[in-house]
Protein backbone atom coordinates (compact mmCIF):
# COMPACT_ATOMS: atom_id res chain seq x y z
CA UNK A 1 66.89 22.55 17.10
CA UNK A 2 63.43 20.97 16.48
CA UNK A 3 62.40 19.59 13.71
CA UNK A 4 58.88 19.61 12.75
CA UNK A 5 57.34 16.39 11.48
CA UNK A 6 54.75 15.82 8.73
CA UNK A 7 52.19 14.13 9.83
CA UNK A 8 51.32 11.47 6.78
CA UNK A 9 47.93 10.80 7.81
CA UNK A 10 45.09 12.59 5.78
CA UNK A 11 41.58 12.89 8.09
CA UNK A 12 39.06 11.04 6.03
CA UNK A 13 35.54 12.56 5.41
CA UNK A 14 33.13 9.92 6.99
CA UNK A 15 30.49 8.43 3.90
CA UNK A 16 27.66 10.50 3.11
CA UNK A 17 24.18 8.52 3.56
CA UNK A 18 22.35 7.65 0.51
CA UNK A 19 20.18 10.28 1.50
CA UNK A 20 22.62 12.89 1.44
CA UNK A 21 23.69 12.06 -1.92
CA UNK A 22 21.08 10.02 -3.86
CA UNK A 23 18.32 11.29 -6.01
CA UNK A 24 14.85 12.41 -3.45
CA UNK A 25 11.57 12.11 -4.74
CA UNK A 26 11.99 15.99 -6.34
CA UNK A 27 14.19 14.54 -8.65
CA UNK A 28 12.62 11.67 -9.93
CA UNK A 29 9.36 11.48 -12.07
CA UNK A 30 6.19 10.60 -10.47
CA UNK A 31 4.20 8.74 -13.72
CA UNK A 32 4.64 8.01 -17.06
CA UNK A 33 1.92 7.71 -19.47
CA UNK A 34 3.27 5.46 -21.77
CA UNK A 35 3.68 2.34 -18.95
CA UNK A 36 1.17 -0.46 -19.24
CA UNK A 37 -1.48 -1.45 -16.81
CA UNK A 38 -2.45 2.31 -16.11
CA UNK A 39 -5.64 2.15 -14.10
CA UNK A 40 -8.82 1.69 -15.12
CA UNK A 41 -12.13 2.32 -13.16
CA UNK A 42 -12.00 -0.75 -11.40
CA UNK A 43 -8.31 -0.40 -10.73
CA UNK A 44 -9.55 2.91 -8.85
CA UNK A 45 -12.19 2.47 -6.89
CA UNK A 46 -10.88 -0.85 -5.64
CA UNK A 47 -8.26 1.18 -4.55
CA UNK A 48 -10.39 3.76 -2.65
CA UNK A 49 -11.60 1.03 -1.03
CA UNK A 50 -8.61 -0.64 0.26
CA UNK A 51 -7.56 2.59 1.79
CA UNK A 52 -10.65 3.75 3.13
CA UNK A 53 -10.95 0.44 5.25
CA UNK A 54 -7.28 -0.19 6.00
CA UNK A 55 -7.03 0.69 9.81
CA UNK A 56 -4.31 -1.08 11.30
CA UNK A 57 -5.09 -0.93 14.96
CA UNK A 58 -1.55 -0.67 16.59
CA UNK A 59 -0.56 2.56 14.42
CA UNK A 60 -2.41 5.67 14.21
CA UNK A 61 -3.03 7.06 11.01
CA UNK A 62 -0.20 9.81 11.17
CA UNK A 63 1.98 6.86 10.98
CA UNK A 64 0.35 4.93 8.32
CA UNK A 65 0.89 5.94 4.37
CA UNK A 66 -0.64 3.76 1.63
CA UNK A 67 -0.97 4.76 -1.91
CA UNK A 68 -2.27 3.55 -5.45
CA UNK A 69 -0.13 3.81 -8.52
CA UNK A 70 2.50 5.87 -7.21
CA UNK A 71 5.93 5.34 -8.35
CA UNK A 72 7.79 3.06 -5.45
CA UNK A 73 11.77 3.59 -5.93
CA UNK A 74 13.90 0.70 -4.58
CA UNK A 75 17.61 0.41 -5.56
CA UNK A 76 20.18 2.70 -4.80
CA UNK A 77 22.27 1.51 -7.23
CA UNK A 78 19.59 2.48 -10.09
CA UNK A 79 17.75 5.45 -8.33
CA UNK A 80 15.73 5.57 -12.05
CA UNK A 81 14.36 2.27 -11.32
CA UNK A 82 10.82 1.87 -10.12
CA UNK A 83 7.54 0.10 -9.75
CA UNK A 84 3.68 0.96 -9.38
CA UNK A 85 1.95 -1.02 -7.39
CA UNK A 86 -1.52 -0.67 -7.60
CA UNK A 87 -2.23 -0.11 -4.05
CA UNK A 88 0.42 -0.28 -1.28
CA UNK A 89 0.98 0.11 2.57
CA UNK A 90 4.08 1.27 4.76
CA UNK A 91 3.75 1.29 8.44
CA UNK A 92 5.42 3.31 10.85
CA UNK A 93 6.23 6.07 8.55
CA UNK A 94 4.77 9.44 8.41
CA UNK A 95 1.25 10.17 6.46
CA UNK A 96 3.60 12.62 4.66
CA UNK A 97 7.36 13.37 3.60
CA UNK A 98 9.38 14.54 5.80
CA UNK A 99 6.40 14.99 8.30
CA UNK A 100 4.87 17.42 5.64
CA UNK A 101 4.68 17.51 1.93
CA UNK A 102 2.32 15.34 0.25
CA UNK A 103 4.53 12.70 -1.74
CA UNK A 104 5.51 12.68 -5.31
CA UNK A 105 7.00 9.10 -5.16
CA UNK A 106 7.75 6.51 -2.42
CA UNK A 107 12.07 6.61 -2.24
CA UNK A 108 13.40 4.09 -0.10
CA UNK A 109 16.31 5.24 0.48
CA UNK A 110 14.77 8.78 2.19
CA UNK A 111 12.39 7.09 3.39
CA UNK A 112 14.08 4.33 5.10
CA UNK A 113 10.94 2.03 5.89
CA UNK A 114 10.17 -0.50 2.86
CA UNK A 115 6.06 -1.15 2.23
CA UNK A 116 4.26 -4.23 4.62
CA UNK A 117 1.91 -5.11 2.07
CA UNK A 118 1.68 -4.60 -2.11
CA UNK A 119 -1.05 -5.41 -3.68
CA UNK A 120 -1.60 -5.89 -8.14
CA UNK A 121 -4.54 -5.95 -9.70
CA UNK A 122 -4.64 -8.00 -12.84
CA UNK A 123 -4.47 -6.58 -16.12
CA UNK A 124 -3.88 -8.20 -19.03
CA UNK A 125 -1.22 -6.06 -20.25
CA UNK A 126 0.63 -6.90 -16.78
CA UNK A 127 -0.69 -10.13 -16.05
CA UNK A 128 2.48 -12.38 -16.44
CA UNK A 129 4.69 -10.13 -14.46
CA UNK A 130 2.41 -9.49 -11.48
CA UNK A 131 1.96 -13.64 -11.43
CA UNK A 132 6.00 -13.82 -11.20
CA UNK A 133 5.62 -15.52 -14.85
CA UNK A 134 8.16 -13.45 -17.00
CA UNK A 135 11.81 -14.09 -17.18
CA UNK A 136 13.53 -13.18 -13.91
CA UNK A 137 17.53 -11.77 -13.77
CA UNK A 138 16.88 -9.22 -16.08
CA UNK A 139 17.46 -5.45 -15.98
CA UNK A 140 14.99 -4.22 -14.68
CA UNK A 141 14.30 -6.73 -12.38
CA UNK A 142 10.71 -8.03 -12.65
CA UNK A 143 7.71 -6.61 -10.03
CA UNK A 144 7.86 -10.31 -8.49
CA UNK A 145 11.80 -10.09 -7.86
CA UNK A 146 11.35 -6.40 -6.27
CA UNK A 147 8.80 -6.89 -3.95
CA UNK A 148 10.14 -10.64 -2.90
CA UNK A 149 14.17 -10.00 -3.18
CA UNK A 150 14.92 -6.64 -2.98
CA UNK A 151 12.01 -5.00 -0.82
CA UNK A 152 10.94 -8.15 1.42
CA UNK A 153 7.90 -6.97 1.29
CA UNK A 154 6.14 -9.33 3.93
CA UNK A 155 2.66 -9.72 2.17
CA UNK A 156 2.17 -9.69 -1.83
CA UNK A 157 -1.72 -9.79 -2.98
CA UNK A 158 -3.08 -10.50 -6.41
CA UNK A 159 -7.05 -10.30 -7.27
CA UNK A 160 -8.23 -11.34 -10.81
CA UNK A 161 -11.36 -8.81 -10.66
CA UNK A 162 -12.63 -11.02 -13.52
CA UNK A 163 -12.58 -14.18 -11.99
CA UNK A 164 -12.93 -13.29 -8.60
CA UNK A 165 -9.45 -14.56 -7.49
CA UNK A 166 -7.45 -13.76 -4.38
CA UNK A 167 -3.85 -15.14 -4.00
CA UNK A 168 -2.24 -13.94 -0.99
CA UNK A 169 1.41 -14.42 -0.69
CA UNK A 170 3.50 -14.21 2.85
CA UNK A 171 7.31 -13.86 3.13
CA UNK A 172 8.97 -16.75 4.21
CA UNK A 173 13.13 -16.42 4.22
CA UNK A 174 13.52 -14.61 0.95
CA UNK A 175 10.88 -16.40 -0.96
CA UNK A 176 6.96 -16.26 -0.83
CA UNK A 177 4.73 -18.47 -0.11
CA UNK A 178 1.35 -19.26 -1.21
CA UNK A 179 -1.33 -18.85 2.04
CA UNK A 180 -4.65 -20.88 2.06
CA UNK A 181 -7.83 -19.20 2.69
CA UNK A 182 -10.90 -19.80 4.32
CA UNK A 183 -13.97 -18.95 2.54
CA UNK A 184 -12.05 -16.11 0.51
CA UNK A 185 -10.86 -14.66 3.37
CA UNK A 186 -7.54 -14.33 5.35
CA UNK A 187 -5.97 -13.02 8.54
CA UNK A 188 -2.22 -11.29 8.09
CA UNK A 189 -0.94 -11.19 11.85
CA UNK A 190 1.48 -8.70 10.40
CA UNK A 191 -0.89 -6.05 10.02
CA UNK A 192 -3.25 -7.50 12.74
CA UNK A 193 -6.20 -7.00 9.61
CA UNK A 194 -7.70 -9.60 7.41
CA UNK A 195 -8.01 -9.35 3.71
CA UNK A 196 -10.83 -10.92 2.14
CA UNK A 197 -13.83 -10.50 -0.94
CA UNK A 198 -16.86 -8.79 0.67
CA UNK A 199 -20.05 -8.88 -1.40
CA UNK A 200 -21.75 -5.89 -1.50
CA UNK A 201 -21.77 -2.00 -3.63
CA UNK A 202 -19.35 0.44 -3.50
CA UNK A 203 -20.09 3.34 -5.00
CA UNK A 204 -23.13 2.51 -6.86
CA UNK A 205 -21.55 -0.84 -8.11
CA UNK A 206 -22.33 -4.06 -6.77
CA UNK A 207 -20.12 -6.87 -6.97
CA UNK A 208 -17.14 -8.91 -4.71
CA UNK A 209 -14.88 -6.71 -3.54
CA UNK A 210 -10.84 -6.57 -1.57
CA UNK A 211 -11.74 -5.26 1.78
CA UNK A 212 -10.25 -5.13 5.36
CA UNK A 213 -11.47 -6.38 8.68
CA UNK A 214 -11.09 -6.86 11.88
CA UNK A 215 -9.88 -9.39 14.35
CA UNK A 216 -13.27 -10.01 15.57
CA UNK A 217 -14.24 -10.78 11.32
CA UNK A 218 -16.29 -7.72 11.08
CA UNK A 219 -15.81 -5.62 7.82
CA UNK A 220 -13.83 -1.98 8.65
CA UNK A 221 -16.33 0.67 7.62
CA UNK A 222 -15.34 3.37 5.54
CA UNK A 223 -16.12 7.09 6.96
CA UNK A 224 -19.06 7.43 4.88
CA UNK A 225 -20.64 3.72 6.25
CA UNK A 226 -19.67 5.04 9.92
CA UNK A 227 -22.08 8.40 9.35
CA UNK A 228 -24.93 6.62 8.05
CA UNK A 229 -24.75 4.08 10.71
CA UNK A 230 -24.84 7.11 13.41
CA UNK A 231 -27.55 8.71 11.74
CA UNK A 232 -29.49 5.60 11.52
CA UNK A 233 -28.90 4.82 15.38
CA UNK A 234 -30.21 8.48 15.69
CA UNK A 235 -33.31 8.10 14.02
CA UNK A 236 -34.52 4.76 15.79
CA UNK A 237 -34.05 6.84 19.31
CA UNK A 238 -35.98 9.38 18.08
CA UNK A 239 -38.51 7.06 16.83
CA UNK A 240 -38.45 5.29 20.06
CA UNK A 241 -39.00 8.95 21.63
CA UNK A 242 -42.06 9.09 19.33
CA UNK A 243 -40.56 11.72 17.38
CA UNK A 244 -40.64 10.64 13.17
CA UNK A 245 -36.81 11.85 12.19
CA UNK A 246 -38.65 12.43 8.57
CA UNK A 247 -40.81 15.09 9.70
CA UNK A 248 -37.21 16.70 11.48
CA UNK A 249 -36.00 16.71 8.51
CA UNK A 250 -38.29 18.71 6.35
CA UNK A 251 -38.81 21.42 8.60
């Protein structure tokens, strides 16, 4: 006679990944009007600029995604937590979620790549947080303790627009530390760019602005720059020719 013996061990589903089972950026919101330190003009263009001159040279730009006041998600544990950096950078990630929608948000968790470099533009409605000066172990945590403990976000920028300012702060361990620079400028091997306050106008405004260069110090141009330069380069071979590019372009 056989008996037949019940087996007392239950098969146990393996853990779903937080992005199986975690809010994606469809379920989150992507602004809210009532936050402080909403952009300004400045807080814009400065922007623009950052991204239309941040060309890291080991990635190519399918891999590169950088944003301005977009809604960066960061704890699992609070998936309605966020910050808004007012420009930011992630390398090796795709120019778009999930290799094709335009993003919403930044989520972490889906994402799986946390940002190189954030960088705040003062405000004085956000000053004291974005300097690391309001009180920390608090819930929310503070912008300061999110980039620095939870993210590690290797580089942390702040530019006082009305003073002219840069502070540029490096991960070291699990704390940041204050970089010198040389004649407002500085090189993040990181990112193999430089950071620094060019004089000069941008979009019909002159003053010192956050831009990128290269390891040879030159200033990245943005696409615009790079056509009038070729059209310039143009016009003096056509003047060398003999041939006034004016008169070409009036017929």
């Amino acid at each position: 006679m056989s008996v037949k013996v019940e087996s007392s061990t239950k098969q146990v589903k393996p853990p779903c990944s937080p992005k199986e089972v975690l809010p994606t950026m469809y379920d989150l919101p992507s602004e809210d009007p009532e936050e402080p330190g909403l952009p300004d003009q400045f807080h814009l263009l400065q922007a623009q600029l950052c991204s239309a001159t941040f060309r890291p040279p080991h990635y190519p730009s399918n891999r590169i995604f950088f944003a301005s006041d977009l809604n960066l998600y960061y704890d699992p544990q609070h998936p309605s937590w966020y910050k808004r950096p007012d420009w930011f950078a992630v390398l090796g990630v795709s120019q778009f979620y999930e290799e094709r929608e335009l993003r919403l948000s930044y989520v972490t968790w889906q994402e799986g790549v946390r940002p190189t470099v954030a960088i705040e533009f003062l405000s004085p409605s956000t000053r004291a947080e974005d300097l690391g000066e309001t009180e920390r172990n608090r819930k929310p945590p503070t912008k300061w303790e999110v980039y620095e403990q939870i993210l590690g976000i290797p580089y942390y920028i702040i530019f006082d627009r009305l003073t002219n300012e840069l502070q540029v702060f490096q991960l070291a361990g699990t704390h940041y530390q204050k970089q010198a620079l040389t004649q407002e400028r500085i090189w993040l091997p990181g990112l193999q760019l430089g950071l620094g306050l060019w004089q000069g106008e941008y979009q019909e405004r002159e003053r010192k602005w956050l831009r990128w260069y290269d390891r040879d110090g030159n200033w990245i141009l943005t696409d615009a720059e790079r056509e009038s330069q070729r059209a310039e380069r143009l016009a003096q071979r056509l003047r060398q020719a003999g041939i006034d590019p004016d008169e070409i372009e009036l017929r």
